[in-house]
C-alpha atoms as a PDB file:
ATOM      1  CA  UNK A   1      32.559  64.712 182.348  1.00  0.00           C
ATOM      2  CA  UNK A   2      30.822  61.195 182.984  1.00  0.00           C
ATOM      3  CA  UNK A   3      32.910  58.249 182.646  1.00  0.00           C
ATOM      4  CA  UNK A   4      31.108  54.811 182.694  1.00  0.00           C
ATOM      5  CA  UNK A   5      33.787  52.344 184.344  1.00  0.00           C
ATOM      6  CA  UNK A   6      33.228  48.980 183.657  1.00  0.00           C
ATOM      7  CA  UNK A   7      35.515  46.068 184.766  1.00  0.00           C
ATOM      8  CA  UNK A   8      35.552  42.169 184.128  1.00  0.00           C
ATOM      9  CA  UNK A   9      37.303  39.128 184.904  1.00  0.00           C
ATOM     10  CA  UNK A  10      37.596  36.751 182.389  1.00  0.00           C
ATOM     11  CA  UNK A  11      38.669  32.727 182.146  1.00  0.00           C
ATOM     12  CA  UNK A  12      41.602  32.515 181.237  1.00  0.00           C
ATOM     13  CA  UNK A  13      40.650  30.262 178.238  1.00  0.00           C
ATOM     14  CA  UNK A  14      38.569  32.564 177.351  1.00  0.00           C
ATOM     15  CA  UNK A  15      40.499  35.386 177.354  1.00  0.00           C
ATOM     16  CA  UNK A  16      42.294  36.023 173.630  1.00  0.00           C
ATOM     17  CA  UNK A  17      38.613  35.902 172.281  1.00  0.00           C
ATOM     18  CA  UNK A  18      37.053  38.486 174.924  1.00  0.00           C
ATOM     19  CA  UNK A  19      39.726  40.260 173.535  1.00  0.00           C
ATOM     20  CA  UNK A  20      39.355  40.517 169.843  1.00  0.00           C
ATOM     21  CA  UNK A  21      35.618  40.727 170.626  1.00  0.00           C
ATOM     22  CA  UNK A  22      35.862  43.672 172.800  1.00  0.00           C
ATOM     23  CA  UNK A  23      38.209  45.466 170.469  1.00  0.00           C
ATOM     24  CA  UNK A  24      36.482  44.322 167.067  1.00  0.00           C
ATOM     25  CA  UNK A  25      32.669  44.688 168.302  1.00  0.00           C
ATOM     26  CA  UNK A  26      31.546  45.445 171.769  1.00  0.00           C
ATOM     27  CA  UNK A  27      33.567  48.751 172.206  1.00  0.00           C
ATOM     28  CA  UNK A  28      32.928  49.769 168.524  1.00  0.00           C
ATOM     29  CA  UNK A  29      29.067  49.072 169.005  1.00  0.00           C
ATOM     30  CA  UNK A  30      28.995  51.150 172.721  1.00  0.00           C
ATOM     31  CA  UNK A  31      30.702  54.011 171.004  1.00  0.00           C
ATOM     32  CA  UNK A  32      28.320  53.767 167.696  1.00  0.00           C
ATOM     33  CA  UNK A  33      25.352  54.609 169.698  1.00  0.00           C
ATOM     34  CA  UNK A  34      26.774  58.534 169.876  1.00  0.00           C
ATOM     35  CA  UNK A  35      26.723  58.529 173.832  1.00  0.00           C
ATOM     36  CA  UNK A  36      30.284  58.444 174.230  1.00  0.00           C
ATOM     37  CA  UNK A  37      33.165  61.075 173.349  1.00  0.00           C
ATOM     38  CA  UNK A  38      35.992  58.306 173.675  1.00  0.00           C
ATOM     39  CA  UNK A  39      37.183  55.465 175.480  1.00  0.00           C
ATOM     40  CA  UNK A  40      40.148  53.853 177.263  1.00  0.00           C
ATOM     41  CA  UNK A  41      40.750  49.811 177.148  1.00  0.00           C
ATOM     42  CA  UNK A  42      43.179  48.846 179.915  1.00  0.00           C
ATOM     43  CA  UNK A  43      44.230  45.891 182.042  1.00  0.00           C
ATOM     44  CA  UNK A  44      44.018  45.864 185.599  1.00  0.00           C
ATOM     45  CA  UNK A  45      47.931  44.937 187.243  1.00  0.00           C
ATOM     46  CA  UNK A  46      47.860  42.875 189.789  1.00  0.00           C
ATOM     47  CA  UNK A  47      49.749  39.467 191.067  1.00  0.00           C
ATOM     48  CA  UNK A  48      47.072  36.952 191.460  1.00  0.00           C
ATOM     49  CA  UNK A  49      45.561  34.760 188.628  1.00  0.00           C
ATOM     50  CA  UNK A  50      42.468  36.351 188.723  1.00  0.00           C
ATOM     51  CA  UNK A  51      43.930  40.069 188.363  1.00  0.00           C
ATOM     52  CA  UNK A  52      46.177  39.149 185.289  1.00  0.00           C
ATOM     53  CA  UNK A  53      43.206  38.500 183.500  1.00  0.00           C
ATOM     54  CA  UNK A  54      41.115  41.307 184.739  1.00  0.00           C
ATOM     55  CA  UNK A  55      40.440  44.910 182.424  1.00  0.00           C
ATOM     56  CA  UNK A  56      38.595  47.774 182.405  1.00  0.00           C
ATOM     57  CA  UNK A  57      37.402  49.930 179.787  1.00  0.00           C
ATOM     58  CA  UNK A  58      35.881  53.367 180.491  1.00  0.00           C
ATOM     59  CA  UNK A  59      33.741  55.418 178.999  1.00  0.00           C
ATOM     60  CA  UNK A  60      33.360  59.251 178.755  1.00  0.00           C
ATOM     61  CA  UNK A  61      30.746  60.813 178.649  1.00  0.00           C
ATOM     62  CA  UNK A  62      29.771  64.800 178.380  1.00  0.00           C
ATOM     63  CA  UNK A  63      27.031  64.657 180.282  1.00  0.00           C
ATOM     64  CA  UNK A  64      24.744  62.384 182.712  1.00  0.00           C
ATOM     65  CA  UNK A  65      22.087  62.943 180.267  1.00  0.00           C
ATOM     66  CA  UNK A  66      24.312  61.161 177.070  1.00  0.00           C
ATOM     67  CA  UNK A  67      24.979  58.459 180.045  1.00  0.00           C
ATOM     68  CA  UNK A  68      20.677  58.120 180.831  1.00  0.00           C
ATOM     69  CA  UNK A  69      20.467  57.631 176.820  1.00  0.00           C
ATOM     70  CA  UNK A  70      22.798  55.349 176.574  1.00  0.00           C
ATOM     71  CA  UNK A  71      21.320  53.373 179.738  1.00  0.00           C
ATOM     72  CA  UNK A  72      17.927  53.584 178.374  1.00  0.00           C
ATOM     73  CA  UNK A  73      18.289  53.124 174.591  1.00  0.00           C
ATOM     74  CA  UNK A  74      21.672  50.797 174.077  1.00  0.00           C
ATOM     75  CA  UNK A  75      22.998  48.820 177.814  1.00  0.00           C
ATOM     76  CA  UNK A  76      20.734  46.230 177.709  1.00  0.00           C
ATOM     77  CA  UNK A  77      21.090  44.764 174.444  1.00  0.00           C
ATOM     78  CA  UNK A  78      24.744  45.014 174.223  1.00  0.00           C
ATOM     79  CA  UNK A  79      25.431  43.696 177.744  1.00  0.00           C
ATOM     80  CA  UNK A  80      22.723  40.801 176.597  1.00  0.00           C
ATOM     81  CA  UNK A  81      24.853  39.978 173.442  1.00  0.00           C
ATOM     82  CA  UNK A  82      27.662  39.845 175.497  1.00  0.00           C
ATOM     83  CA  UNK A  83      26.462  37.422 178.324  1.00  0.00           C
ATOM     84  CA  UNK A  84      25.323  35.305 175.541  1.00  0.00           C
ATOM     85  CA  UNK A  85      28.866  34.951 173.487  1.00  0.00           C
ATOM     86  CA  UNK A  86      30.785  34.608 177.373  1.00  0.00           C
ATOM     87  CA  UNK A  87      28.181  33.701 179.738  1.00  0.00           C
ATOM     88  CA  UNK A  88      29.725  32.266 183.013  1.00  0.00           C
ATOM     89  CA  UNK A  89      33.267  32.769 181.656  1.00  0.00           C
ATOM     90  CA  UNK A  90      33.377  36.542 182.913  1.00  0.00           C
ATOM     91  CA  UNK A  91      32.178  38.219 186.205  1.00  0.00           C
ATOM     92  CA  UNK A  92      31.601  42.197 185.620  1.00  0.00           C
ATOM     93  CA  UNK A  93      30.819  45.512 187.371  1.00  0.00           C
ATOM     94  CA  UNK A  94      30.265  48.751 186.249  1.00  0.00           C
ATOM     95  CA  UNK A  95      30.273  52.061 187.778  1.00  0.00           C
ATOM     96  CA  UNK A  96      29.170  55.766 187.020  1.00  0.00           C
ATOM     97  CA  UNK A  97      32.081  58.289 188.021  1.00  0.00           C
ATOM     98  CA  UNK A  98      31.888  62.137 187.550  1.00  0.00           C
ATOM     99  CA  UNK A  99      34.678  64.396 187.433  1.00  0.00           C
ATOM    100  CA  UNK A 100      35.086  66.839 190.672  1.00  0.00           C
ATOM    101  CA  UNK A 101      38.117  68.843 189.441  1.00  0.00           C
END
């Protein structure tokens, strides 16, 4: 299995809308495109300001190839629709993970 990590730190007064947007469109949309078996929305625990309003939502993947697809045919615009709604209000990294057990 693949999983495609990705974690971001939003503004806090931005926050409750990243939310419903996530949850409403952006996940929904990432798991249309068929490259995806399921998903897992969660927040990151931590005690500064900037943890509290930190998540990560990963992605799994069978295979590296359903990952390549989904990098060549789907990232771009999704991440672009998403830097346009947000913008400077989140900071973001993603990261490909296989399973070794």
């Amino acid at each position: 299995m693949v999983i495609y990590s990705v974690t971001v730190s939003i503004d806090e007064e931005a926050k409750q809308p990243w939310l419903e947007y996530m949850q409403q469109h952006h996940i929904p949309d990432v798991m249309a495109s068929g490259c995806f078996t399921g998903f897992r929305f969660t927040r990151v625990i931590g005690t500064s300001e900037e943890r509290e309003n930190s998540f990560n939502i990963q992605y799994y993947a069978n295979s590296m190839k359903d990952m390549h697809r989904y990098q060549a045919h789907y990232a771009q615009a999704l991440q672009k629709e998403h830097a346009e709604r947000f913008g400077s209000k989140t900071v973001g990294f993603r990261t490909i993970l296989e399973d070794v057990v």
